[in-house]
PDB file of N, CA and C in Angstrom:
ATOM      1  N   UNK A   1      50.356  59.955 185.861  1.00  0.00           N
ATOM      2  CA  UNK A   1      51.209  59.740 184.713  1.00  0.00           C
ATOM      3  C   UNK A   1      50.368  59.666 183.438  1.00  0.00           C
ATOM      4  N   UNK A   2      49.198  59.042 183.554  1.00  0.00           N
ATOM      5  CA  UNK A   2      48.334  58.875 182.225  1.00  0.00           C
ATOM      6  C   UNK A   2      47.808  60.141 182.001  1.00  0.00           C
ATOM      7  N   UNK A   3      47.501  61.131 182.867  1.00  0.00           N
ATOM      8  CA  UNK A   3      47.016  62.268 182.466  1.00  0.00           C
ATOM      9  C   UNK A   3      48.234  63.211 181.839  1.00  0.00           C
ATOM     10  N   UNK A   4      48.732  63.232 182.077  1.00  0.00           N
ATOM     11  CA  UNK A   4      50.555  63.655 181.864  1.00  0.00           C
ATOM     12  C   UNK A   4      50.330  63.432 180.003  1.00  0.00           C
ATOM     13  N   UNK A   5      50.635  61.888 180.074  1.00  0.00           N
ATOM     14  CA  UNK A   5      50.523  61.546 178.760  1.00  0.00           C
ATOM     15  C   UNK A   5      49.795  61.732 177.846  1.00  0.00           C
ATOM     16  N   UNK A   6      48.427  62.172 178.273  1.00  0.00           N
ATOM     17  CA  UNK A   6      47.247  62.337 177.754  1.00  0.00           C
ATOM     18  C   UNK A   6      47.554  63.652 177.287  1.00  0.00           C
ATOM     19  N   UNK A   7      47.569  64.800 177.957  1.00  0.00           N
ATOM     20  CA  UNK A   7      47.656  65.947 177.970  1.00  0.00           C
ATOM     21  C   UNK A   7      48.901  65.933 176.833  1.00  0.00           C
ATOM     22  N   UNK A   8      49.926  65.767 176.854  1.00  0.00           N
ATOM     23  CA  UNK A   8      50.834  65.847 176.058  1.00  0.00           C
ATOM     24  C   UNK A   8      50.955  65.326 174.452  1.00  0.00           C
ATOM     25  N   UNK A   9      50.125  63.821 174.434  1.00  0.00           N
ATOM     26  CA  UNK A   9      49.198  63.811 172.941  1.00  0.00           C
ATOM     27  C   UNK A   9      48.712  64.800 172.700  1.00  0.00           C
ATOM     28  N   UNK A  10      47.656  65.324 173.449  1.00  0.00           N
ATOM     29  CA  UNK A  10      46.731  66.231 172.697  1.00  0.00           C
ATOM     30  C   UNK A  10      47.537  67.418 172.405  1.00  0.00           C
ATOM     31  N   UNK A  11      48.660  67.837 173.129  1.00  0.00           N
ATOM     32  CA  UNK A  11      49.234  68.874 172.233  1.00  0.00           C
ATOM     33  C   UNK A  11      50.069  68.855 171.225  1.00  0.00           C
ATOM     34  N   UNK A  12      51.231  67.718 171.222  1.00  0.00           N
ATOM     35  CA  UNK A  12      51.530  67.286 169.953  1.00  0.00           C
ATOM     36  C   UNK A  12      50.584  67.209 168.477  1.00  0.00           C
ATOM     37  N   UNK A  13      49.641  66.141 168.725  1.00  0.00           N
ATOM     38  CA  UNK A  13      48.176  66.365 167.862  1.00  0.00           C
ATOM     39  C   UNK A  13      48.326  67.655 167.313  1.00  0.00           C
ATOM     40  N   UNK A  14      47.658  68.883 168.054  1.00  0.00           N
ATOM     41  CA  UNK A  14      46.932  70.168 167.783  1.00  0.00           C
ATOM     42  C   UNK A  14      48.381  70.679 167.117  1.00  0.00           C
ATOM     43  N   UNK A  15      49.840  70.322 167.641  1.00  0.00           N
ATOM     44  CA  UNK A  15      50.985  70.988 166.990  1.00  0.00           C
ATOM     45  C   UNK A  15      51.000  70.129 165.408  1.00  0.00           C
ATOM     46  N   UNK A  16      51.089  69.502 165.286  1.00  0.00           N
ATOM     47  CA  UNK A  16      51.391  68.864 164.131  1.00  0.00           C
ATOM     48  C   UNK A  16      50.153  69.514 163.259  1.00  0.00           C
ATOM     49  N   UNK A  17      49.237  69.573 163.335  1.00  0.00           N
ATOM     50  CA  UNK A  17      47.749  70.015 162.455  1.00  0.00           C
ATOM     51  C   UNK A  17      48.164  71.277 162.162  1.00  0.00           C
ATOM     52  N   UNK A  18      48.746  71.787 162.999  1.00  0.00           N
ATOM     53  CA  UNK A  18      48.634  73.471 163.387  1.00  0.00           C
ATOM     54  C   UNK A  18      50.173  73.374 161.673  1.00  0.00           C
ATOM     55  N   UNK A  19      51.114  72.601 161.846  1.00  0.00           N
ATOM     56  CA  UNK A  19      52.287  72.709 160.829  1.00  0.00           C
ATOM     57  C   UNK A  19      52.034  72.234 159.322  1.00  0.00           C
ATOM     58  N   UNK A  20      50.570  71.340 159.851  1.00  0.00           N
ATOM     59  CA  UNK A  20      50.610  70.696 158.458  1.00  0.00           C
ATOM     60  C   UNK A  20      49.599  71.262 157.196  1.00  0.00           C
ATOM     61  N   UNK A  21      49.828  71.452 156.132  1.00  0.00           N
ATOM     62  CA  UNK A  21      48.400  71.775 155.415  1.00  0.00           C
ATOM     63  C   UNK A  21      47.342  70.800 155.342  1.00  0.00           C
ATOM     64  N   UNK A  22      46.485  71.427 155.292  1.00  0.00           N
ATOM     65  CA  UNK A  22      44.859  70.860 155.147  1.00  0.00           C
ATOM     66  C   UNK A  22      43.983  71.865 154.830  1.00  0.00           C
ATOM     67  N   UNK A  23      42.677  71.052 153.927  1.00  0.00           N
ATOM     68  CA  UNK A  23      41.816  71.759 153.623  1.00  0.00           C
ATOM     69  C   UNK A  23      40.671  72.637 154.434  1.00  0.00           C
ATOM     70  N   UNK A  24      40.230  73.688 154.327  1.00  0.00           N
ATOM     71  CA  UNK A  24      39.079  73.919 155.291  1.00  0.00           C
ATOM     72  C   UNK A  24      38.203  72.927 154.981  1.00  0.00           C
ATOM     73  N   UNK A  25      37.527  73.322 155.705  1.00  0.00           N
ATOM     74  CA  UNK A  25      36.022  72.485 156.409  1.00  0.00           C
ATOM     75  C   UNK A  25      35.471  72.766 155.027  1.00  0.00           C
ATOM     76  N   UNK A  26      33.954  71.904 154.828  1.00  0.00           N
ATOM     77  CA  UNK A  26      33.216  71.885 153.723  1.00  0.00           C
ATOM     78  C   UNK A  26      32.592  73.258 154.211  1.00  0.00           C
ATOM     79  N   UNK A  27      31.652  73.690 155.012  1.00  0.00           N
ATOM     80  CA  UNK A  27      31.078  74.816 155.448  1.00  0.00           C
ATOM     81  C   UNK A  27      31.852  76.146 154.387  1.00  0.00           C
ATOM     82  N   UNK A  28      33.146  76.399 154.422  1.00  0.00           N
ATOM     83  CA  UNK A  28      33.857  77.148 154.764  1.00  0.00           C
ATOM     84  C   UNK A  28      34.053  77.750 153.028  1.00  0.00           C
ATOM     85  N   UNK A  29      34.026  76.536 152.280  1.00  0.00           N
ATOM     86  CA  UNK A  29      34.107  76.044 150.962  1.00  0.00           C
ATOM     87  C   UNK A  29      32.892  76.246 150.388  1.00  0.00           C
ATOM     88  N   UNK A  30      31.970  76.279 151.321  1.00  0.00           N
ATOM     89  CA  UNK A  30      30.765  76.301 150.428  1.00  0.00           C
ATOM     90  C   UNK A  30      30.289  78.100 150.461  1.00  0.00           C
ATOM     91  N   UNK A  31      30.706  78.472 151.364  1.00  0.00           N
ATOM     92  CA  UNK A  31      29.988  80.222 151.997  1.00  0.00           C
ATOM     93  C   UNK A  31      31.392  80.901 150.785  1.00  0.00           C
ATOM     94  N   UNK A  32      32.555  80.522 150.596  1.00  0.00           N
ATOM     95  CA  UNK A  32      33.126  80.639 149.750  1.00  0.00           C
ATOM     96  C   UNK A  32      33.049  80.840 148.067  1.00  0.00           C
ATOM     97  N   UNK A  33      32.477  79.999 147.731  1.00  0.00           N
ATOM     98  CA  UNK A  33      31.364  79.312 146.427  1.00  0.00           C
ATOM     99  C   UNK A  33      30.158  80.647 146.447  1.00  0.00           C
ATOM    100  N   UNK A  34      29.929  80.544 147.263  1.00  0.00           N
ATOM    101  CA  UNK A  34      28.588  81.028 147.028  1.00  0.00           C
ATOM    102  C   UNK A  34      28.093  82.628 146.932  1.00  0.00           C
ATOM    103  N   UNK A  35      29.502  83.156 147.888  1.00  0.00           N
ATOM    104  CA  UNK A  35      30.066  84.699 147.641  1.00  0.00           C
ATOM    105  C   UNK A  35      30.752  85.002 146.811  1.00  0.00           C
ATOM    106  N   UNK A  36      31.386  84.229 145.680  1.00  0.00           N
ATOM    107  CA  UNK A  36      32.024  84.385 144.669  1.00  0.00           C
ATOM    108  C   UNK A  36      30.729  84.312 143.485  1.00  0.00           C
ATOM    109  N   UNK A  37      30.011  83.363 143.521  1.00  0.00           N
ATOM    110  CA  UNK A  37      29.139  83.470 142.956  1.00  0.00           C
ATOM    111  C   UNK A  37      28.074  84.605 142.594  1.00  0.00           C
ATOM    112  N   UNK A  38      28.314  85.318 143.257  1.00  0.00           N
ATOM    113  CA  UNK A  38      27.342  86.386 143.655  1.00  0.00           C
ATOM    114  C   UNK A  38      28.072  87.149 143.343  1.00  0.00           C
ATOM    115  N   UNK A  39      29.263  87.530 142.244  1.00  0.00           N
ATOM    116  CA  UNK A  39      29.859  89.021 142.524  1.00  0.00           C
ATOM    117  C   UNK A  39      29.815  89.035 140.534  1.00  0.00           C
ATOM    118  N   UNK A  40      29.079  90.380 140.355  1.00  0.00           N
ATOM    119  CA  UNK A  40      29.063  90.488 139.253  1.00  0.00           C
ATOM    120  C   UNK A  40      30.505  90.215 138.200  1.00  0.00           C
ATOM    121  N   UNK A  41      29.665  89.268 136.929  1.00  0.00           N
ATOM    122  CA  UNK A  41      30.913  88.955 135.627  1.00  0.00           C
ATOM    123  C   UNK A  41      31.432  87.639 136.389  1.00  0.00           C
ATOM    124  N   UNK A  42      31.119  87.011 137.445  1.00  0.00           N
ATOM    125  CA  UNK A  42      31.472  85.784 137.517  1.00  0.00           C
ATOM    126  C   UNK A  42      30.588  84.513 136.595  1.00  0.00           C
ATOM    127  N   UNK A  43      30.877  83.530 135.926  1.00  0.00           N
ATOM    128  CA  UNK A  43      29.863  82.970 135.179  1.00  0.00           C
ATOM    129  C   UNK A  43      29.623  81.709 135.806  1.00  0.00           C
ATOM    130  N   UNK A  44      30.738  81.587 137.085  1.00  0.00           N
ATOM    131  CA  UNK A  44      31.227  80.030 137.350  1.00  0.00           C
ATOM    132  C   UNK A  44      32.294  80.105 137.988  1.00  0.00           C
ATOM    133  N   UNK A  45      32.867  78.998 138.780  1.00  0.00           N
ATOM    134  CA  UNK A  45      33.912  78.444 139.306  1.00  0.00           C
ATOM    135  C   UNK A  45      34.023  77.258 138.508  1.00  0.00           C
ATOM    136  N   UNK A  46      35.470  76.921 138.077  1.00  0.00           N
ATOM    137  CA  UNK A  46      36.187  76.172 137.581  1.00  0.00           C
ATOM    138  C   UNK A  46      36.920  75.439 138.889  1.00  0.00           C
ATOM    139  N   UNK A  47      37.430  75.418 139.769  1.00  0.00           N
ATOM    140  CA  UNK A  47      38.254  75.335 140.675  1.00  0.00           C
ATOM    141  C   UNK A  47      38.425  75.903 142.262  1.00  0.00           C
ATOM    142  N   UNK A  48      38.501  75.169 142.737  1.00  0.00           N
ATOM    143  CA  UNK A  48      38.634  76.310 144.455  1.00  0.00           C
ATOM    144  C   UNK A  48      39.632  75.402 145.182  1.00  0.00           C
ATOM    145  N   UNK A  49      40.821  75.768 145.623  1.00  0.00           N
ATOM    146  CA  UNK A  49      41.324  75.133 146.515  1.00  0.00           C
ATOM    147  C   UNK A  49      42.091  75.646 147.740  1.00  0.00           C
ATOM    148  N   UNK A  50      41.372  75.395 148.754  1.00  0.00           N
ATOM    149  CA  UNK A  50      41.497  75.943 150.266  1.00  0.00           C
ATOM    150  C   UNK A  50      42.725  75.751 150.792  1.00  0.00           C
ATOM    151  N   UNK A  51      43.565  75.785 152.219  1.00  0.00           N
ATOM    152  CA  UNK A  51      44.251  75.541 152.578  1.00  0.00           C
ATOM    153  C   UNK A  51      44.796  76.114 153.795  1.00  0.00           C
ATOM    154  N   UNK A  52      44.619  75.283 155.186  1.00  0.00           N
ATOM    155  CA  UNK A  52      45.037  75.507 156.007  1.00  0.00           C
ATOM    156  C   UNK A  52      46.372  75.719 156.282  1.00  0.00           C
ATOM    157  N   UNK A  53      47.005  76.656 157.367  1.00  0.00           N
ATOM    158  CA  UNK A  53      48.231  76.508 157.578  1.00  0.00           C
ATOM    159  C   UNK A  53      48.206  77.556 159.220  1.00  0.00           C
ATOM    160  N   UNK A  54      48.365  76.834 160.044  1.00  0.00           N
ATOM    161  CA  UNK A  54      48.040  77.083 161.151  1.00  0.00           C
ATOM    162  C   UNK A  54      46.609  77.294 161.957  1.00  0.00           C
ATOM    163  N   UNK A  55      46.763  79.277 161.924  1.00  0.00           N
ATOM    164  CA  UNK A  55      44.858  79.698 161.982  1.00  0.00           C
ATOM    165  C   UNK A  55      45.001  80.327 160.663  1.00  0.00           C
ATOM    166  N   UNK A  56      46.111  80.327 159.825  1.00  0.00           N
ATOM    167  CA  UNK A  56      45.239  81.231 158.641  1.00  0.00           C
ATOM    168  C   UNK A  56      45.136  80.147 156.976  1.00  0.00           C
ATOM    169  N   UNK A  57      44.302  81.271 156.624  1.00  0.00           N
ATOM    170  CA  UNK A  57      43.467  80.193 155.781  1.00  0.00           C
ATOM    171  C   UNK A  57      44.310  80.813 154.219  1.00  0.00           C
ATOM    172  N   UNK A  58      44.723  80.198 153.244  1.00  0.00           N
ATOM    173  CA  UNK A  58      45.143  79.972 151.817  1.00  0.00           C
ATOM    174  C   UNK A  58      43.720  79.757 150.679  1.00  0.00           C
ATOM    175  N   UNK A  59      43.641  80.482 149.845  1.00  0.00           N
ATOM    176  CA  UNK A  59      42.731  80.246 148.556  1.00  0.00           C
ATOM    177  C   UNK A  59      43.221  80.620 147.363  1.00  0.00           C
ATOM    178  N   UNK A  60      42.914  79.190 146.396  1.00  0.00           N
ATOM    179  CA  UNK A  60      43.375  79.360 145.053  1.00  0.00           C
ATOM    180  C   UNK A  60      41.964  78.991 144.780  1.00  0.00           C
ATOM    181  N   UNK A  61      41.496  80.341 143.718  1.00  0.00           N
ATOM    182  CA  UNK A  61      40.574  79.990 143.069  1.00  0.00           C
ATOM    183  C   UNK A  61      40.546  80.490 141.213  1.00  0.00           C
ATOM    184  N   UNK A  62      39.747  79.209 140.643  1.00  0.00           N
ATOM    185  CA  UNK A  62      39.883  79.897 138.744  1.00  0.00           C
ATOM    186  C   UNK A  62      38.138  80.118 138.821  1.00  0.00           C
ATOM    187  N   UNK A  63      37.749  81.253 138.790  1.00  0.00           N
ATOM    188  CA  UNK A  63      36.844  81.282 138.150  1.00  0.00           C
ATOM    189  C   UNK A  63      36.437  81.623 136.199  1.00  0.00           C
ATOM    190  N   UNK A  64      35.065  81.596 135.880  1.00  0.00           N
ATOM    191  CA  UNK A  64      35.035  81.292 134.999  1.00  0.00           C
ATOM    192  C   UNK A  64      34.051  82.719 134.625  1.00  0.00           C
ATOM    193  N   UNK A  65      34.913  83.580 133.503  1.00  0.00           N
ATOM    194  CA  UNK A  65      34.196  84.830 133.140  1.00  0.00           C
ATOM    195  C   UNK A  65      33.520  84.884 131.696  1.00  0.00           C
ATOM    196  N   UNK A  66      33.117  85.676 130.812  1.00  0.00           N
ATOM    197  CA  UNK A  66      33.211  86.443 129.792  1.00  0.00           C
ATOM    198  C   UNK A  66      34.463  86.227 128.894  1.00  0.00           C
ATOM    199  N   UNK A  67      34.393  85.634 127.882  1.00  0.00           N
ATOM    200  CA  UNK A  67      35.955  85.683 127.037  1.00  0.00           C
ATOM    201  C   UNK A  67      36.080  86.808 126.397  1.00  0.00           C
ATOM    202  N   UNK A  68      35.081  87.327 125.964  1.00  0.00           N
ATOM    203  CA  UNK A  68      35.087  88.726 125.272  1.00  0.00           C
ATOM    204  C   UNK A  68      35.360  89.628 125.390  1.00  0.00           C
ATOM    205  N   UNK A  69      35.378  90.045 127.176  1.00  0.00           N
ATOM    206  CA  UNK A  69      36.094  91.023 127.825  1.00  0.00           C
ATOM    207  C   UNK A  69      37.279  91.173 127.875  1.00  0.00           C
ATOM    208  N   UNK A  70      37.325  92.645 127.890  1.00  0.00           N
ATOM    209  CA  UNK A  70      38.871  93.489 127.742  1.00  0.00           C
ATOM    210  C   UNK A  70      39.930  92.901 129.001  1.00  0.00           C
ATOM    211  N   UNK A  71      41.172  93.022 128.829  1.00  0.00           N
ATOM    212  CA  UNK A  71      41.736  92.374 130.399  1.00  0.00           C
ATOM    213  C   UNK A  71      41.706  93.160 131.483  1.00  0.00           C
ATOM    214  N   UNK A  72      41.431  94.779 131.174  1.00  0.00           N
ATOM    215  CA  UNK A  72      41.084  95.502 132.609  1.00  0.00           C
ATOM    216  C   UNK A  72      39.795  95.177 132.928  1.00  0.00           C
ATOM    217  N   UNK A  73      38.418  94.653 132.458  1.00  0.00           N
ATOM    218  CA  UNK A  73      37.319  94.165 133.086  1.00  0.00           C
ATOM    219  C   UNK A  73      37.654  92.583 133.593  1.00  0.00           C
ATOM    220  N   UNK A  74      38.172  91.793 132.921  1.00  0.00           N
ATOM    221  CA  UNK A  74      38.578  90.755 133.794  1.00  0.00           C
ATOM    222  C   UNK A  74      39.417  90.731 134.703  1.00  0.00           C
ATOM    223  N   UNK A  75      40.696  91.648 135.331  1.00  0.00           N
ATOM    224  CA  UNK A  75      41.473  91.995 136.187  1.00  0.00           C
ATOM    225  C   UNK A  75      40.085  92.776 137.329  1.00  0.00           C
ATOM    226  N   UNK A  76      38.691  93.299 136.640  1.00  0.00           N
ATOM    227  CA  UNK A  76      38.119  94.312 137.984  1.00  0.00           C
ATOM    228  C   UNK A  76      37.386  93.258 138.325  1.00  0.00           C
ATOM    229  N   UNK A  77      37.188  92.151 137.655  1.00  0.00           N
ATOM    230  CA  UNK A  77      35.967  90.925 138.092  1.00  0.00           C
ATOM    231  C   UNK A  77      37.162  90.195 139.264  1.00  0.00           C
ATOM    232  N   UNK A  78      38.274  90.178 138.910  1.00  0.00           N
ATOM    233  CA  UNK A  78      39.460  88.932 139.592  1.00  0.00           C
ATOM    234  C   UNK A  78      39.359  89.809 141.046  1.00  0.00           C
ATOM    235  N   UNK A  79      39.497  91.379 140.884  1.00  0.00           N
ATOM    236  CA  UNK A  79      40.161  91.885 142.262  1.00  0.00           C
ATOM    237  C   UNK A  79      38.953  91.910 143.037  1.00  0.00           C
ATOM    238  N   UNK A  80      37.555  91.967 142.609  1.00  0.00           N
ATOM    239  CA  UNK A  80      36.246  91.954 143.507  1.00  0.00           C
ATOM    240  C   UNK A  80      36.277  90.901 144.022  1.00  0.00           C
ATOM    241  N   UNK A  81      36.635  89.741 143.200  1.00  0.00           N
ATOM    242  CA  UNK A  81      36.396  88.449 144.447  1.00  0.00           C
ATOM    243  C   UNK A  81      37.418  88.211 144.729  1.00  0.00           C
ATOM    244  N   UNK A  82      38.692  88.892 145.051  1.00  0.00           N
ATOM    245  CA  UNK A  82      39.802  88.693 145.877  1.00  0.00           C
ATOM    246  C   UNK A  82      39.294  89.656 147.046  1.00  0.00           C
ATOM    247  N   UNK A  83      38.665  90.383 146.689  1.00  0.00           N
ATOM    248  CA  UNK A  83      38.656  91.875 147.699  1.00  0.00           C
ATOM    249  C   UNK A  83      37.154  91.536 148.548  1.00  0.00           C
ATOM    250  N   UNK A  84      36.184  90.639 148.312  1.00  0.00           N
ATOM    251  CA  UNK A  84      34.762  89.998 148.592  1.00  0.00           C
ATOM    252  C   UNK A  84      35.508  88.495 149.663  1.00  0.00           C
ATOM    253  N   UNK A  85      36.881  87.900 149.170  1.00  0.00           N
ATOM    254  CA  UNK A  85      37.057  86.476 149.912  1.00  0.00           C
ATOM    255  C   UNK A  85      37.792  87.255 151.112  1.00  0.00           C
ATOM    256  N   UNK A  86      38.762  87.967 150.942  1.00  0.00           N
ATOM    257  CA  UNK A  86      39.750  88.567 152.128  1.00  0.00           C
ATOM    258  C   UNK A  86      38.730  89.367 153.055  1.00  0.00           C
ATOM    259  N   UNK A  87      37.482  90.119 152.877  1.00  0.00           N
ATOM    260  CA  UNK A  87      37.076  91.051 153.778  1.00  0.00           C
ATOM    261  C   UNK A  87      36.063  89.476 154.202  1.00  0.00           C
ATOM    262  N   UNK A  88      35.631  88.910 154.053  1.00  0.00           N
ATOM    263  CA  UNK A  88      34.370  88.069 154.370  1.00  0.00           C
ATOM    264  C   UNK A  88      35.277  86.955 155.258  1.00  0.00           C
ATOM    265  N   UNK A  89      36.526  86.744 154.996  1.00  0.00           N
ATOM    266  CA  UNK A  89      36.866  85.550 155.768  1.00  0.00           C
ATOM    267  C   UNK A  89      38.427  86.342 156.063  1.00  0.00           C
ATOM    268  N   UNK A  90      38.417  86.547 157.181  1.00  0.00           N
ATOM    269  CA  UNK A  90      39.235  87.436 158.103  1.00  0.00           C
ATOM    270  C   UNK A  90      40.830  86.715 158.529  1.00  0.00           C
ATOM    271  N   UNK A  91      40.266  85.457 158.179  1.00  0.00           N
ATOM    272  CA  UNK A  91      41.749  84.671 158.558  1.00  0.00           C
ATOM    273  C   UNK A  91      42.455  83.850 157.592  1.00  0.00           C
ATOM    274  N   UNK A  92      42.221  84.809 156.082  1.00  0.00           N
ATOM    275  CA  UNK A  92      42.724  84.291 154.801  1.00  0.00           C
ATOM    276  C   UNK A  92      43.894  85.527 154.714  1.00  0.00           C
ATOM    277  N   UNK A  93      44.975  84.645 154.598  1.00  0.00           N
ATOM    278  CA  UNK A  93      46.521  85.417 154.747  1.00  0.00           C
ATOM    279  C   UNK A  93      46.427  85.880 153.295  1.00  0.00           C
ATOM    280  N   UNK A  94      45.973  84.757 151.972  1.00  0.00           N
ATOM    281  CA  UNK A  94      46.455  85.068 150.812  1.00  0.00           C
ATOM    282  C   UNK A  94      45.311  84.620 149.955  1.00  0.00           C
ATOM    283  N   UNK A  95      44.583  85.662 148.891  1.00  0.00           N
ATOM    284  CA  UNK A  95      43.884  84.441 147.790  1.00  0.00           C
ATOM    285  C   UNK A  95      44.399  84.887 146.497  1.00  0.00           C
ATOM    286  N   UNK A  96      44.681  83.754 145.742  1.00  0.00           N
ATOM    287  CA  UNK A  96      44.891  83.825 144.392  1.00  0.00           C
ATOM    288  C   UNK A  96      43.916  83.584 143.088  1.00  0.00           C
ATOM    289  N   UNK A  97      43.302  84.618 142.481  1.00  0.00           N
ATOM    290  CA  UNK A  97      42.393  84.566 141.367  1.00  0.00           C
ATOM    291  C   UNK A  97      42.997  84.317 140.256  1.00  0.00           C
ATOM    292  N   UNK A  98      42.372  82.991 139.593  1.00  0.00           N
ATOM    293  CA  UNK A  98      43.027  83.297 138.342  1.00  0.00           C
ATOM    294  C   UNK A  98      41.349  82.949 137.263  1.00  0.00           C
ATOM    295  N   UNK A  99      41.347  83.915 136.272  1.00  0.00           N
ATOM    296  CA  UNK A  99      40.423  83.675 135.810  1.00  0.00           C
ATOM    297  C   UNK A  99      40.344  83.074 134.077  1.00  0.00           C
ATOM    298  N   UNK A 100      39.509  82.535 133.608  1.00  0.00           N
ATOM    299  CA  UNK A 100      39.368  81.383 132.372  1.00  0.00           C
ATOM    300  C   UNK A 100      38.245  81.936 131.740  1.00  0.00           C
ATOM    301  N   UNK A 101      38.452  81.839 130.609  1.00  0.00           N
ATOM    302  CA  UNK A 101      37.006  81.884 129.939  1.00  0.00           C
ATOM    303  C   UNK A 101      36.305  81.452 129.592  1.00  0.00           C
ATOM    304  N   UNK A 102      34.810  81.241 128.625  1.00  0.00           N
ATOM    305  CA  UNK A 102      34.182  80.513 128.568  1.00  0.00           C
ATOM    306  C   UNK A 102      34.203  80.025 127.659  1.00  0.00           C
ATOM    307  N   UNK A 103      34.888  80.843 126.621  1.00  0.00           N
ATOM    308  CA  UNK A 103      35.312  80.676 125.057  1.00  0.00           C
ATOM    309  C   UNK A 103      36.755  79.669 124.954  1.00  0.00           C
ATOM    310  N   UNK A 104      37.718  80.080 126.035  1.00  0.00           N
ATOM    311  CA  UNK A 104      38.790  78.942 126.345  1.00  0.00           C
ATOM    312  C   UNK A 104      38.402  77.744 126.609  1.00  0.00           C
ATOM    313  N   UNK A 105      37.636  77.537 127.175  1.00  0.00           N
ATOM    314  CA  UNK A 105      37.277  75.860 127.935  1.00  0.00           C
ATOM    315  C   UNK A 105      36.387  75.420 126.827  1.00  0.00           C
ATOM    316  N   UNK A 106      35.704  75.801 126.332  1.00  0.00           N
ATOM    317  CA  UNK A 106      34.558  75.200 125.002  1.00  0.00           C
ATOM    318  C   UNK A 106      35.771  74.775 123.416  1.00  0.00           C
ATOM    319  N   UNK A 107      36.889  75.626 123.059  1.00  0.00           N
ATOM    320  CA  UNK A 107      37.603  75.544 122.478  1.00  0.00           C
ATOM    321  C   UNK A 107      38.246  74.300 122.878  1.00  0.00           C
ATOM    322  N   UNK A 108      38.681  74.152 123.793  1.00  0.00           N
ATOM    323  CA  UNK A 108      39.418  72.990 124.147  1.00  0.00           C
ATOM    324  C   UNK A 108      38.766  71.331 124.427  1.00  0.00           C
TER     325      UNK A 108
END
């Protein structure tokens, strides 16, 4: 009977995690960071926020560009690290770029 019970926590557990959001792992966040970092016309991250939802993974990220640039060079900087997070991490359903400038945030 206790194994019964046992067994049946642990899948409730893994069901409820599996329904609920949560953040990835720090690891996950950081290899994240650090490939965004690396993709030309990025100046910075402003923001990153992860998000579990089952096995697939959610990203909202603002990075931080060039204010000077035209909006089709900041739209080709946004889609490289949308197109750099989706091929590198295979079990991201969705990422959202939104990008800021450097001239916006100093203004403010």
């Amino acid at each position: 009977c206790g194994c019964i019970l046992k067994a049946a926590l642990d899948i409730f557990r893994e069901s409820i995690n599996k329904m609920v959001d949560h953040s990835c792992d720090n690891t996950t966040e950081t290899k994240i960071r650090e490939l965004v970092l690396q993709q030309q016309g990025v100046e910075g991250i402003d923001d990153l926020k992860t998000r579990m939802f089952g096995a697939k993974m959610y990203v909202d990220i603002e990075i931080l560009a060039d204010g000077s640039l035209v909006l089709y060079d900041a739209h080709r900087i946004a889609e490289g690290v949308h197109q750099v997070i989706e091929h590198n991490f295979p079990q991201c359903k969705h990422c959202m770029v939104h990008v800021n400038t450097n001239e916006l945030l100093h203004s403010a």
